[in-house]
C-alpha atoms as a PDB file:
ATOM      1  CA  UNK A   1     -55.429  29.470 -38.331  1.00  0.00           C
ATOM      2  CA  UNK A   2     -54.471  26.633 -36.218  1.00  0.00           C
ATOM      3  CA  UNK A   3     -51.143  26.383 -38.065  1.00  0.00           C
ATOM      4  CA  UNK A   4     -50.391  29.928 -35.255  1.00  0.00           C
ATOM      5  CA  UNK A   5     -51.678  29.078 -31.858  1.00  0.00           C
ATOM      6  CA  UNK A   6     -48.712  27.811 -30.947  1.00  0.00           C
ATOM      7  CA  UNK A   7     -45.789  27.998 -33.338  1.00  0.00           C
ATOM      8  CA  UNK A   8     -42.342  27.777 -32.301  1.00  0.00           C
ATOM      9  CA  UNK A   9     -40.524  29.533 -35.888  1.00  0.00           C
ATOM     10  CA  UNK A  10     -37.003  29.683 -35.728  1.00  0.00           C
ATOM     11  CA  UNK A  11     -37.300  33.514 -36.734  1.00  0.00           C
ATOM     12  CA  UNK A  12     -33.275  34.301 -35.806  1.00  0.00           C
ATOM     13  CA  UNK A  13     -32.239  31.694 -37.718  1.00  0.00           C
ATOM     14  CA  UNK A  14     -34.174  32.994 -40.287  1.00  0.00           C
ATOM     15  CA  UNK A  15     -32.937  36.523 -40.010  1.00  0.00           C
ATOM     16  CA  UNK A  16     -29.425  35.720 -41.876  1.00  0.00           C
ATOM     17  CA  UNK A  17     -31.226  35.082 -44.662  1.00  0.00           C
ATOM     18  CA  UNK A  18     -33.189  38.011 -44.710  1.00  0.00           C
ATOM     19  CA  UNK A  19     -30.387  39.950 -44.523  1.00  0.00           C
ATOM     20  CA  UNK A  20     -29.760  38.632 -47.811  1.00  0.00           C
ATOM     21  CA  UNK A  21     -33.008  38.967 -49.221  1.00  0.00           C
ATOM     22  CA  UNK A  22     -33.466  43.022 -48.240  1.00  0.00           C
ATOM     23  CA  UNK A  23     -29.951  44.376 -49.364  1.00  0.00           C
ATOM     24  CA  UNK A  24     -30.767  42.536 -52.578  1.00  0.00           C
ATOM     25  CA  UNK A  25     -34.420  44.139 -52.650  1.00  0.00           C
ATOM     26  CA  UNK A  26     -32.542  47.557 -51.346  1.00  0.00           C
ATOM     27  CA  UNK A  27     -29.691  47.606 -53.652  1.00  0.00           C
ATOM     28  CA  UNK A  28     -32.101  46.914 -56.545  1.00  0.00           C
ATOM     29  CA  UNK A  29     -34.207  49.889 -55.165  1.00  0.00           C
ATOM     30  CA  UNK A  30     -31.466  52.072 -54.865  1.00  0.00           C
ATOM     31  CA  UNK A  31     -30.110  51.497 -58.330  1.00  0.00           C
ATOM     32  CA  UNK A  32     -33.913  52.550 -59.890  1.00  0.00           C
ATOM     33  CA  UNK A  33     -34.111  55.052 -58.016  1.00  0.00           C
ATOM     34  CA  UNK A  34     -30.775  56.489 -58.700  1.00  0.00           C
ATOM     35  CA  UNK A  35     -30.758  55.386 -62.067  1.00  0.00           C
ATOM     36  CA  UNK A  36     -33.796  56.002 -63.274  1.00  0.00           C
ATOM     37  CA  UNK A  37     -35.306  58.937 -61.446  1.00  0.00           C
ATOM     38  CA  UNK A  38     -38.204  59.437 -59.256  1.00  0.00           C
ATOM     39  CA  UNK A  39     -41.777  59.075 -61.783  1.00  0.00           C
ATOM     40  CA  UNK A  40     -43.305  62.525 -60.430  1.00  0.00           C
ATOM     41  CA  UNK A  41     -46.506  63.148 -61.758  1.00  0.00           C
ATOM     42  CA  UNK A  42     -48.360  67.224 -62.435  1.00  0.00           C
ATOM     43  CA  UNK A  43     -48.880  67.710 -58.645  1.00  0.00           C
ATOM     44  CA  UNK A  44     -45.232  67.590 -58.660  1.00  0.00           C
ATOM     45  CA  UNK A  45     -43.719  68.944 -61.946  1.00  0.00           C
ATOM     46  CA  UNK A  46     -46.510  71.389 -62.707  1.00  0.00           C
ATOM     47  CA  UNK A  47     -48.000  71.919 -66.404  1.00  0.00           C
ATOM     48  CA  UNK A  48     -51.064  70.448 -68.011  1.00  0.00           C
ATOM     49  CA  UNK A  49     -52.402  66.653 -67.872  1.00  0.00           C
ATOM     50  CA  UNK A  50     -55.366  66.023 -69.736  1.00  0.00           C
ATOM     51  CA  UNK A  51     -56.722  62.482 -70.229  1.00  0.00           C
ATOM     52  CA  UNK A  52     -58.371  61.489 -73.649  1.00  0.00           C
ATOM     53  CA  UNK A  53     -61.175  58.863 -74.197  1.00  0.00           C
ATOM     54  CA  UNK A  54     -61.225  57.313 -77.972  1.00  0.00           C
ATOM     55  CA  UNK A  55     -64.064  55.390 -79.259  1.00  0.00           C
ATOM     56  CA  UNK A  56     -61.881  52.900 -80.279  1.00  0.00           C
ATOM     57  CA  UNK A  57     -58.503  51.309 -79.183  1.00  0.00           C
ATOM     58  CA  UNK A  58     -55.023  53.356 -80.337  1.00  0.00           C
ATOM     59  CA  UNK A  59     -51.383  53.346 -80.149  1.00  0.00           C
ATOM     60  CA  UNK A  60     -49.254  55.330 -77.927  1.00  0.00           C
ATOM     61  CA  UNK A  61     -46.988  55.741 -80.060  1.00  0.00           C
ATOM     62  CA  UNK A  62     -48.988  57.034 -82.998  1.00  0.00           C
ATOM     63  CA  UNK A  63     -50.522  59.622 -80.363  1.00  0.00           C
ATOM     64  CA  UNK A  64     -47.217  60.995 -79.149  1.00  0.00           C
ATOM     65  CA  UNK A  65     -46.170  61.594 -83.129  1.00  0.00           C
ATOM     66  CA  UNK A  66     -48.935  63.080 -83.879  1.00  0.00           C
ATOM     67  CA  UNK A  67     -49.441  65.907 -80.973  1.00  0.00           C
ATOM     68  CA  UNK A  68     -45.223  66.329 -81.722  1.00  0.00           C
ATOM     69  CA  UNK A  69     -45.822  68.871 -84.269  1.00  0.00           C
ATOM     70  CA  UNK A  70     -48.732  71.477 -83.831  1.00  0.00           C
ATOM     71  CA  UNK A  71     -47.491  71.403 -79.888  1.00  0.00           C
ATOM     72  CA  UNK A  72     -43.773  72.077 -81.070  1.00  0.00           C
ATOM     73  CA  UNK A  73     -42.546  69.923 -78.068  1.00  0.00           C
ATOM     74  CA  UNK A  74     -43.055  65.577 -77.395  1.00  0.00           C
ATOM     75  CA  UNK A  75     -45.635  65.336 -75.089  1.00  0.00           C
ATOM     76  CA  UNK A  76     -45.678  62.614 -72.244  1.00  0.00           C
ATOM     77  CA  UNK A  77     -48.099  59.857 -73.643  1.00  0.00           C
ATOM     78  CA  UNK A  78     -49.400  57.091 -71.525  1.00  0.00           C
ATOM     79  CA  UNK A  79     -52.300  54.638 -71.587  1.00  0.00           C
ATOM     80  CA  UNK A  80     -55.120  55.480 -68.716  1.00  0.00           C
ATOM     81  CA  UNK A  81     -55.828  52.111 -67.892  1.00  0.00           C
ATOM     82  CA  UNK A  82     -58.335  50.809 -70.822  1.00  0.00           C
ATOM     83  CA  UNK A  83     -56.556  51.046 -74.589  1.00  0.00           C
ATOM     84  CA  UNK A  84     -59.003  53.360 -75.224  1.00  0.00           C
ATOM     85  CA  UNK A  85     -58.139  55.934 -72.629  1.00  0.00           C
ATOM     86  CA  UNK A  86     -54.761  58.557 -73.062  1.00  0.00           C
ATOM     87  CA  UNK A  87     -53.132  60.621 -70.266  1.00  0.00           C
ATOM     88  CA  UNK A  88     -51.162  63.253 -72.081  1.00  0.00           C
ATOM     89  CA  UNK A  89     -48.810  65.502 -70.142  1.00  0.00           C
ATOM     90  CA  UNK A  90     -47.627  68.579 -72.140  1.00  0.00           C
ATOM     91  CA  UNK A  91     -45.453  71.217 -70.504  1.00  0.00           C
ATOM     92  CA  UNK A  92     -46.285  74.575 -72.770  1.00  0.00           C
ATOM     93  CA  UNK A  93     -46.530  77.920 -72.160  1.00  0.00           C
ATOM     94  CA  UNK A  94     -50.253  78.066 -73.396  1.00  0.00           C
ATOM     95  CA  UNK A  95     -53.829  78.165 -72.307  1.00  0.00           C
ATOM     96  CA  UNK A  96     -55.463  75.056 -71.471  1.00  0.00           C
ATOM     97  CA  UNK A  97     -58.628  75.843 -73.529  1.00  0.00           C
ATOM     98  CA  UNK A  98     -55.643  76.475 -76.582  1.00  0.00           C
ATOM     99  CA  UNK A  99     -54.366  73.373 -76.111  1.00  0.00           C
ATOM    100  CA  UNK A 100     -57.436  71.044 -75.807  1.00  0.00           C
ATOM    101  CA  UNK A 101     -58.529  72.425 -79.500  1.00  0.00           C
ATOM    102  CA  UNK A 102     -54.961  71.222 -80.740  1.00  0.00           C
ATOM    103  CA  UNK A 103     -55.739  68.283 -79.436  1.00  0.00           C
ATOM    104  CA  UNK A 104     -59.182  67.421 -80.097  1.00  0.00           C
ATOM    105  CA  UNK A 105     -58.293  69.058 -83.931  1.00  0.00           C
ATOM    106  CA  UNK A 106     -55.180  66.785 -84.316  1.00  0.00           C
ATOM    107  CA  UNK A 107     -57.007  63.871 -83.749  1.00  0.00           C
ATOM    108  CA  UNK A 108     -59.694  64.569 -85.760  1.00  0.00           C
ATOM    109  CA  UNK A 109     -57.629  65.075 -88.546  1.00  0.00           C
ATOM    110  CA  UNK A 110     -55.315  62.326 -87.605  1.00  0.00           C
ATOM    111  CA  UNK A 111     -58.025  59.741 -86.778  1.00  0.00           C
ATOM    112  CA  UNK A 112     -61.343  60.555 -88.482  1.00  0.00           C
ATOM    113  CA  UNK A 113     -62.951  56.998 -87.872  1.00  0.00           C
ATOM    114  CA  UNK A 114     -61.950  57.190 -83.973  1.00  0.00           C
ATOM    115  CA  UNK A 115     -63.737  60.052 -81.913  1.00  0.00           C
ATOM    116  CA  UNK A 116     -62.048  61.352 -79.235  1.00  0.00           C
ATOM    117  CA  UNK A 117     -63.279  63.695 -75.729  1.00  0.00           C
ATOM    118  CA  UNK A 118     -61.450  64.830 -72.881  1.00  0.00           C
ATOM    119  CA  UNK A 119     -62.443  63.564 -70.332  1.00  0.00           C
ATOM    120  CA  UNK A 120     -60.229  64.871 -67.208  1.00  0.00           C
ATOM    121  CA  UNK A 121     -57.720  68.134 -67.215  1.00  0.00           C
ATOM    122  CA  UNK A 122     -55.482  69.171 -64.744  1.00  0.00           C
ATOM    123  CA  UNK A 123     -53.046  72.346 -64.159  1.00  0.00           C
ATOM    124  CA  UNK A 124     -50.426  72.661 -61.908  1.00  0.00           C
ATOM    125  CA  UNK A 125     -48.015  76.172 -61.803  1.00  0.00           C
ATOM    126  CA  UNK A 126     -44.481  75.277 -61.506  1.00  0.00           C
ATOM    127  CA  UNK A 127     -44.362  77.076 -58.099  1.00  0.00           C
ATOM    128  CA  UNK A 128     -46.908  75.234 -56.474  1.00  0.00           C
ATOM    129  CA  UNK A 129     -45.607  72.293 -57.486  1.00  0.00           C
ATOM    130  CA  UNK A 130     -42.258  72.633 -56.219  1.00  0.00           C
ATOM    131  CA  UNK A 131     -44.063  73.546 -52.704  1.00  0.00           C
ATOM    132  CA  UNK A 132     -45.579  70.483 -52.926  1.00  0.00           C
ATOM    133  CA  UNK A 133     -42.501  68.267 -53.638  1.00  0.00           C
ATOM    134  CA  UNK A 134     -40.830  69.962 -50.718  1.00  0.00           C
ATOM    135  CA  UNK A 135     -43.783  69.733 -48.684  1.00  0.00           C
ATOM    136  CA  UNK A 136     -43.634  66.236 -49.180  1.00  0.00           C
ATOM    137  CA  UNK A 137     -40.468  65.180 -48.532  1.00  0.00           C
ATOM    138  CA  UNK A 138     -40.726  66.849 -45.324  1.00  0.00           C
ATOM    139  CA  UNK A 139     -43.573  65.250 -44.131  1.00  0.00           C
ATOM    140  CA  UNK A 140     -42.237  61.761 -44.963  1.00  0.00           C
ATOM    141  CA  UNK A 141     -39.107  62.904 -42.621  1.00  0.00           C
ATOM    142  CA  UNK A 142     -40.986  64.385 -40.131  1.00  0.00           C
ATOM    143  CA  UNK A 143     -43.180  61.305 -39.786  1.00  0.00           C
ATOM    144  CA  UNK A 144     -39.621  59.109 -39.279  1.00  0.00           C
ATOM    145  CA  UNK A 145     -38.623  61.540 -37.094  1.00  0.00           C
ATOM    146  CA  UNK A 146     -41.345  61.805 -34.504  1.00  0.00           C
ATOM    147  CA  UNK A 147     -41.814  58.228 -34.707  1.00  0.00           C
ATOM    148  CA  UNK A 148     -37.915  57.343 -33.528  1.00  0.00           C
ATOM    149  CA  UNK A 149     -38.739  59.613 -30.484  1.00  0.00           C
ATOM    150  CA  UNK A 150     -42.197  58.017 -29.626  1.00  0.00           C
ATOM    151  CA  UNK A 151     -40.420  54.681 -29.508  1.00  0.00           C
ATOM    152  CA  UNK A 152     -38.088  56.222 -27.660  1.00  0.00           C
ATOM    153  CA  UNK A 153     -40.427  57.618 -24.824  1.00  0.00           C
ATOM    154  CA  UNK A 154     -42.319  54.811 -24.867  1.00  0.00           C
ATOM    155  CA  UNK A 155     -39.585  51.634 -24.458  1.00  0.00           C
ATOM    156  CA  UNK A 156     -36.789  53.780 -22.913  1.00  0.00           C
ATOM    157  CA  UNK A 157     -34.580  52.149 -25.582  1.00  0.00           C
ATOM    158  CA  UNK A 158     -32.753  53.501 -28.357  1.00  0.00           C
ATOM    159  CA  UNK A 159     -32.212  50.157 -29.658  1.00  0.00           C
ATOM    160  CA  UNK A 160     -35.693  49.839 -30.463  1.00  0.00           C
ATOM    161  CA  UNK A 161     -36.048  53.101 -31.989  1.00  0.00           C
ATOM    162  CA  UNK A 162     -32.969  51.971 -34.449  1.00  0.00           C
ATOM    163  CA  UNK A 163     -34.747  49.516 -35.236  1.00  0.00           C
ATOM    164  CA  UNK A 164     -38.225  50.450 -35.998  1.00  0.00           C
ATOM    165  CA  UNK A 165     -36.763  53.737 -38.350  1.00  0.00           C
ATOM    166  CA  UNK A 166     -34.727  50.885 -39.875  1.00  0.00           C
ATOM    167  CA  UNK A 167     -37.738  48.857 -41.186  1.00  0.00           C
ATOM    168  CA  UNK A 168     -39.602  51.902 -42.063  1.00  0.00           C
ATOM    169  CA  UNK A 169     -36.585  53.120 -44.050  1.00  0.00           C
ATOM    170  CA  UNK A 170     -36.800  49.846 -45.826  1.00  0.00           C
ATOM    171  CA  UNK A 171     -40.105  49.859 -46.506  1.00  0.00           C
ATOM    172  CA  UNK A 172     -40.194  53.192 -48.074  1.00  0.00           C
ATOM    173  CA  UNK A 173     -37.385  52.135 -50.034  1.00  0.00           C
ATOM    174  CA  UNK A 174     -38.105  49.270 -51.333  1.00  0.00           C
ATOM    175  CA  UNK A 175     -41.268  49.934 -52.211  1.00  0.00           C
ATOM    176  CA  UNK A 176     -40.423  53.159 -53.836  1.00  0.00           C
ATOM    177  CA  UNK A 177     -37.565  51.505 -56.464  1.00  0.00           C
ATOM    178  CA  UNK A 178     -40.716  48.845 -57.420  1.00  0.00           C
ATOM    179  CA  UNK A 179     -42.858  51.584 -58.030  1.00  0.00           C
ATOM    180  CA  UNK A 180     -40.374  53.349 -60.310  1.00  0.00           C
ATOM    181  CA  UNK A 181     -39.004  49.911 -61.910  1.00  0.00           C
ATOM    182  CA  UNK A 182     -42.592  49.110 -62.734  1.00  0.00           C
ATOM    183  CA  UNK A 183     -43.718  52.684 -63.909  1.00  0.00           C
ATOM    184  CA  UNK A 184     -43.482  52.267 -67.599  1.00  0.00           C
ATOM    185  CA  UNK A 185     -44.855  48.676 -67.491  1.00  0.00           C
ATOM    186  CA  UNK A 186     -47.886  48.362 -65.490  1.00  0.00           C
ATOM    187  CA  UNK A 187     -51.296  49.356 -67.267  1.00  0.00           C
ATOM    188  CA  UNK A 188     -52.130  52.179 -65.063  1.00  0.00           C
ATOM    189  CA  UNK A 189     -50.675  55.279 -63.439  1.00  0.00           C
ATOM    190  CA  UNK A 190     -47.875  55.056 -61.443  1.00  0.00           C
ATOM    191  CA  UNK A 191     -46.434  58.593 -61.092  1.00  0.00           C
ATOM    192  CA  UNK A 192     -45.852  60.339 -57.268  1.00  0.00           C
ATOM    193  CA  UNK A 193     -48.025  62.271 -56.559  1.00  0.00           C
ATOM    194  CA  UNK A 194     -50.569  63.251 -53.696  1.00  0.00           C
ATOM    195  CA  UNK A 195     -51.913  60.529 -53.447  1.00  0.00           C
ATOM    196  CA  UNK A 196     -48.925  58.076 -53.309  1.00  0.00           C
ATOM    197  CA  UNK A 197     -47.211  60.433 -50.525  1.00  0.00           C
ATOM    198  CA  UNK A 198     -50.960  59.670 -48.743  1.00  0.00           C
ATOM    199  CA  UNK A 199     -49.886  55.855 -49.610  1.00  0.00           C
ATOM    200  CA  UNK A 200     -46.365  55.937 -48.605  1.00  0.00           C
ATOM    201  CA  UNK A 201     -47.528  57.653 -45.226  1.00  0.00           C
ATOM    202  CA  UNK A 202     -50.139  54.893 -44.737  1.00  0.00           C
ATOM    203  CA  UNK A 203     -47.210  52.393 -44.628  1.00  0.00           C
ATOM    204  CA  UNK A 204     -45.222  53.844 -42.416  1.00  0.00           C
ATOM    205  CA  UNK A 205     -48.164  53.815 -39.936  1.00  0.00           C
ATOM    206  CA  UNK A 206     -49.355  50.302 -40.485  1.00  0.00           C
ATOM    207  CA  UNK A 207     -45.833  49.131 -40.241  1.00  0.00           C
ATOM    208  CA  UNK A 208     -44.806  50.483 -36.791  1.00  0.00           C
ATOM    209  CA  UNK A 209     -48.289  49.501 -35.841  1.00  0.00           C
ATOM    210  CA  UNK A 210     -46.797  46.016 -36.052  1.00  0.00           C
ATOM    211  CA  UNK A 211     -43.514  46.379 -35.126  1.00  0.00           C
ATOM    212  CA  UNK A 212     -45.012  48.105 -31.543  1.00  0.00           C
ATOM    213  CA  UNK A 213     -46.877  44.785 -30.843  1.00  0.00           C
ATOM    214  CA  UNK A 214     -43.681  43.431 -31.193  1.00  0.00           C
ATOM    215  CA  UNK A 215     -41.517  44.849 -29.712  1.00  0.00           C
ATOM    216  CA  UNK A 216     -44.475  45.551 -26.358  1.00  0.00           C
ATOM    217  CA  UNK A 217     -44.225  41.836 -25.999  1.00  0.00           C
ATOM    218  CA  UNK A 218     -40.320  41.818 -26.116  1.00  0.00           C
ATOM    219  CA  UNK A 219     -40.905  44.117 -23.047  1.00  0.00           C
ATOM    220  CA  UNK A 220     -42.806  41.935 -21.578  1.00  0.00           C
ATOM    221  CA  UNK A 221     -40.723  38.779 -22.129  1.00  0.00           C
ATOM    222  CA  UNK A 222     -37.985  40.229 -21.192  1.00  0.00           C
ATOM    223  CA  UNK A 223     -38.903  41.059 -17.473  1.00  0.00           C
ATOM    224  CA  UNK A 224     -41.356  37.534 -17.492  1.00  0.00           C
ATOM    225  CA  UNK A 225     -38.236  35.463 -18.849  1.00  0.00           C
ATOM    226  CA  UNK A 226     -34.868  37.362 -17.159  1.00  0.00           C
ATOM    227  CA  UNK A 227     -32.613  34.463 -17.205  1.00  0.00           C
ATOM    228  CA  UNK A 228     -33.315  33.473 -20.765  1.00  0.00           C
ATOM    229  CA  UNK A 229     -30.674  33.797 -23.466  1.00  0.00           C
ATOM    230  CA  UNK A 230     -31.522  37.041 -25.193  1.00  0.00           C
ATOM    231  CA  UNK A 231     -32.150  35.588 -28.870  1.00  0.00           C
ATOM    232  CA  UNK A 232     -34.464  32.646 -27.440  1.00  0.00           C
ATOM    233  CA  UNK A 233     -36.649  35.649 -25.937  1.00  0.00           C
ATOM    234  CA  UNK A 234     -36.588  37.850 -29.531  1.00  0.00           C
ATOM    235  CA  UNK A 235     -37.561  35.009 -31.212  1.00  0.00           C
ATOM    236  CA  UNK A 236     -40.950  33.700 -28.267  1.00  0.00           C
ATOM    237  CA  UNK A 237     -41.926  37.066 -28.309  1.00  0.00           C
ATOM    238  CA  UNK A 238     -42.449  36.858 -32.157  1.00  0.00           C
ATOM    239  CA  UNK A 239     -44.137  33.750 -31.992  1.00  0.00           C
ATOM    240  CA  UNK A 240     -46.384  34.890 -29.432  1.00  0.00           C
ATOM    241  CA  UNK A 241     -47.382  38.024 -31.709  1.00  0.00           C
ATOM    242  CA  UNK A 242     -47.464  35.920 -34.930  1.00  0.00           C
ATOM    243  CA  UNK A 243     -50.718  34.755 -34.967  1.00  0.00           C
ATOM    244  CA  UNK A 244     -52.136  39.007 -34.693  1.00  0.00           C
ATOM    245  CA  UNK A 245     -49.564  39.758 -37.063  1.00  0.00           C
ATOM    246  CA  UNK A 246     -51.077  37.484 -39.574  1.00  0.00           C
ATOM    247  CA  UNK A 247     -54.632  38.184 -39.436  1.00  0.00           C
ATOM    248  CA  UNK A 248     -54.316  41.584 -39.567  1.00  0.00           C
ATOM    249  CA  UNK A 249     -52.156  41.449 -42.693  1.00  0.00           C
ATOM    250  CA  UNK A 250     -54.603  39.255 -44.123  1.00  0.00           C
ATOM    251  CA  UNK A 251     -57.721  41.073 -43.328  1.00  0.00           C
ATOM    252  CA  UNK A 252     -55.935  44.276 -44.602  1.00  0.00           C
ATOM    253  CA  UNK A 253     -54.959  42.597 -47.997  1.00  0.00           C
ATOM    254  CA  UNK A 254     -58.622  41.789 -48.858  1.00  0.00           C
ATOM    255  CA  UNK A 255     -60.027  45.363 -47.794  1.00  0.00           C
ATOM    256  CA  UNK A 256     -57.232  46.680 -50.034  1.00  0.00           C
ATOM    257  CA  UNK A 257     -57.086  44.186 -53.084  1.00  0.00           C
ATOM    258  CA  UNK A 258     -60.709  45.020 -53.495  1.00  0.00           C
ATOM    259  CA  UNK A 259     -59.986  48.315 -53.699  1.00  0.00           C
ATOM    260  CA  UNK A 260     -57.556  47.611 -56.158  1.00  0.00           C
ATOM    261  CA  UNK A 261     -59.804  45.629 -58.442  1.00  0.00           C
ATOM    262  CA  UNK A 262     -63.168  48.136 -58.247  1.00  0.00           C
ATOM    263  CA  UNK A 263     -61.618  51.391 -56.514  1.00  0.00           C
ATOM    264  CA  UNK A 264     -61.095  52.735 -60.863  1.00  0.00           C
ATOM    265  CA  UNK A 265     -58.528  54.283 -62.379  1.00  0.00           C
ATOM    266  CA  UNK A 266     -57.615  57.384 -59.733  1.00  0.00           C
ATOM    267  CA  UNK A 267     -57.360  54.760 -57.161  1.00  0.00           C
ATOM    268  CA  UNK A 268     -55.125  51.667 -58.499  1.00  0.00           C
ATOM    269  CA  UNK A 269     -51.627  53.353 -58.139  1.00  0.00           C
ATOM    270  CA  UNK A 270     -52.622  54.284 -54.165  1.00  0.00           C
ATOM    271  CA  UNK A 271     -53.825  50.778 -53.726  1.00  0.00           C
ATOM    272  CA  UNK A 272     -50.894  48.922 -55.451  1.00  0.00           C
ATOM    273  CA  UNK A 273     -47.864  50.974 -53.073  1.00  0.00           C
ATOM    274  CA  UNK A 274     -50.552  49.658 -49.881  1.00  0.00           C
ATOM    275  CA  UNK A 275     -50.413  46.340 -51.290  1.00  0.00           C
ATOM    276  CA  UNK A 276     -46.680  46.234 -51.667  1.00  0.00           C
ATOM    277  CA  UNK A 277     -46.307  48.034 -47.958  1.00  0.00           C
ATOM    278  CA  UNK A 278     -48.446  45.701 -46.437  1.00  0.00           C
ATOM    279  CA  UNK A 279     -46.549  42.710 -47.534  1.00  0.00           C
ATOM    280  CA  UNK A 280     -43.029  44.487 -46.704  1.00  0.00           C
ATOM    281  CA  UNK A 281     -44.178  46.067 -43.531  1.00  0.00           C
ATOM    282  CA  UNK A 282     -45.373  42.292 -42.058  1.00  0.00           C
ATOM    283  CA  UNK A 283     -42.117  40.707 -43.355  1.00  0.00           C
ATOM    284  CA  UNK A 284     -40.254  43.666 -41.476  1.00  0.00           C
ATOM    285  CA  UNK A 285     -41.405  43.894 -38.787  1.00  0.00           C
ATOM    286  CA  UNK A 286     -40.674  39.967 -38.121  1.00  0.00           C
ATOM    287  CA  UNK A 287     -37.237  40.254 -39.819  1.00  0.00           C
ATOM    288  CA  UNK A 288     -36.023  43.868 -39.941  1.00  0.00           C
ATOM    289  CA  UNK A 289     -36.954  45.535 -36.883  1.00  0.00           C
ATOM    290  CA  UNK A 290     -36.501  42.721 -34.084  1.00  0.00           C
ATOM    291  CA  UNK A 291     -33.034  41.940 -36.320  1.00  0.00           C
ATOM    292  CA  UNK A 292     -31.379  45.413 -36.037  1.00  0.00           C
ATOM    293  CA  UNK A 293     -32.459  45.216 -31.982  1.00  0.00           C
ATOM    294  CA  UNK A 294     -30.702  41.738 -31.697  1.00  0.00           C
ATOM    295  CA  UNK A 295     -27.681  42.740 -33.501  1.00  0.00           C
ATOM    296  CA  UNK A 296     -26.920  46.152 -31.826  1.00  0.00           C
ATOM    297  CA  UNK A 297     -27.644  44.368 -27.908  1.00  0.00           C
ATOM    298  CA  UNK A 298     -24.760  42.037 -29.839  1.00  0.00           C
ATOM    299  CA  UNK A 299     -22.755  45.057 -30.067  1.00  0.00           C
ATOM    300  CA  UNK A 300     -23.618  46.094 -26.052  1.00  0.00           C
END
């Protein structure tokens, strides 16, 4: 790590370009989300979720047609990480016990050579899962909330609270649209539910865990180094807090890639939106954060 004891980045210099880079990332992110619609999984929705082990390899496709029928409705079919493991979402006004014989009959009709077993169910009322959703969305704002005021307490700035909601914000954003752009295309499950809200949550701590060191040594600069030019000050104090910045990031990304690789099924969506965060809340808290804080003591 000898590349950070003493660097001397030209991190302002760099912001423009950043600028560039995040409202591409968070127009892209706003399109998906927009455009596509937020991937909510049972917790959120409600209904049944059942996932289906096969002996053998099948088709998603061949599934979905098949269950069509005898359920009277197209059922949500999606591949459970291995090809040989189904998550099928059905929203029907029936029994769960009713509907695993339709399906465990279906495919023994449908597929005699390829034995199938449920392996997982889940059932969600529609009421509880609109308390969730809501429950949700307020925590996330609540969280964004309280933290703008703890920065606030804490550096007697409002600048600094602008900015450290503004890199959360981005963040969330971004790494929200690239979990709903990549929903239908990664190998594993990548609806919301409790578990990503857990995720997103996790983010938004690490990230103005960073951002604080930051912006505690721009406090500290700035009484140490009064007569400096404002910008030269921004961008020692993130030099000086590089070098923690980067080890912890790194350090974080191998505790979580490993539990991306062996943490199973249940765990990979929660570890892929940490992944992303970590990665996004490093890069803003170098670029977003300190940038917003140098552009509105422009505005002073």
């Amino acid at each position: 790590m000898r590349l950070f004891e003493n660097p001397s980045f030209d991190f302002i210099r760099g912001q423009k370009i950043a600028y560039v880079v995040s409202g591409l990332l968070l127009a892209i992110s706003l399109v998906t989300i927009i455009g596509k619609g937020l991937q909510y999984g049972i917790d959120f929705t409600g209904g049944l979720q059942f996932v289906v082990e096969f002996e053998q390899p099948v088709q998603v496709t061949e599934i979905r047609t098949a269950l069509t029928e005898p359920l009277g409705i197209t059922p949500d079919v999606k591949r459970y990480g291995s090809p040989s493991d189904i998550m099928i979402r059905a929203d029907v006004d029936r029994s769960t016990n009713e509907v695993q014989d339709i399906f465990l009959s279906t495919f023994e009709s449908e597929f005699p050579d390829n034995k199938a077993k449920i392996i997982k169910t889940d059932v969600v009322g529609p009421r509880f899962a609109e308390d969730l959703k809501r429950g949700a969305f307020k925590a996330i704002i609540f969280a964004l909330i309280v933290i703008f005021l703890y920065i606030l307490i804490r550096f007697k700035n409002w600048r600094f609270s602008t900015g450290a909601v503004a890199a959360l914000f981005h963040d969330v954003i971004i790494t929200l649209g690239l979990f709903t752009l990549l929903n239908e295309v990664m190998p594993f499950n990548m609806q919301i539910d409790q578990a990503i809200i857990a995720a997103f949550l996790t983010i938004v701590g690490y990230s103005i865990n960073d951002t604080v060191v930051v912006f505690d040594r721009i406090r500290e600069n700035s009484i140490n180094f009064k007569t400096m030019e404002f910008n030269k000050m921004i961008n020692r104090s993130l030099n000086d807090t590089l070098s923690r910045t980067v080890i912890t990031s790194v350090t974080t990304l191998f505790v979580v890639t490993v539990l991306f690789i062996f943490g199973g099924e249940v765990l990979r969506g929660f570890s892929f939106v940490l992944l992303v965060g970590i990665f996004l809340g490093t890069y803003s808290s170098l670029y977003v954060a300190s940038a917003v804080v140098v552009e509105l003591e422009k505005t002073r």
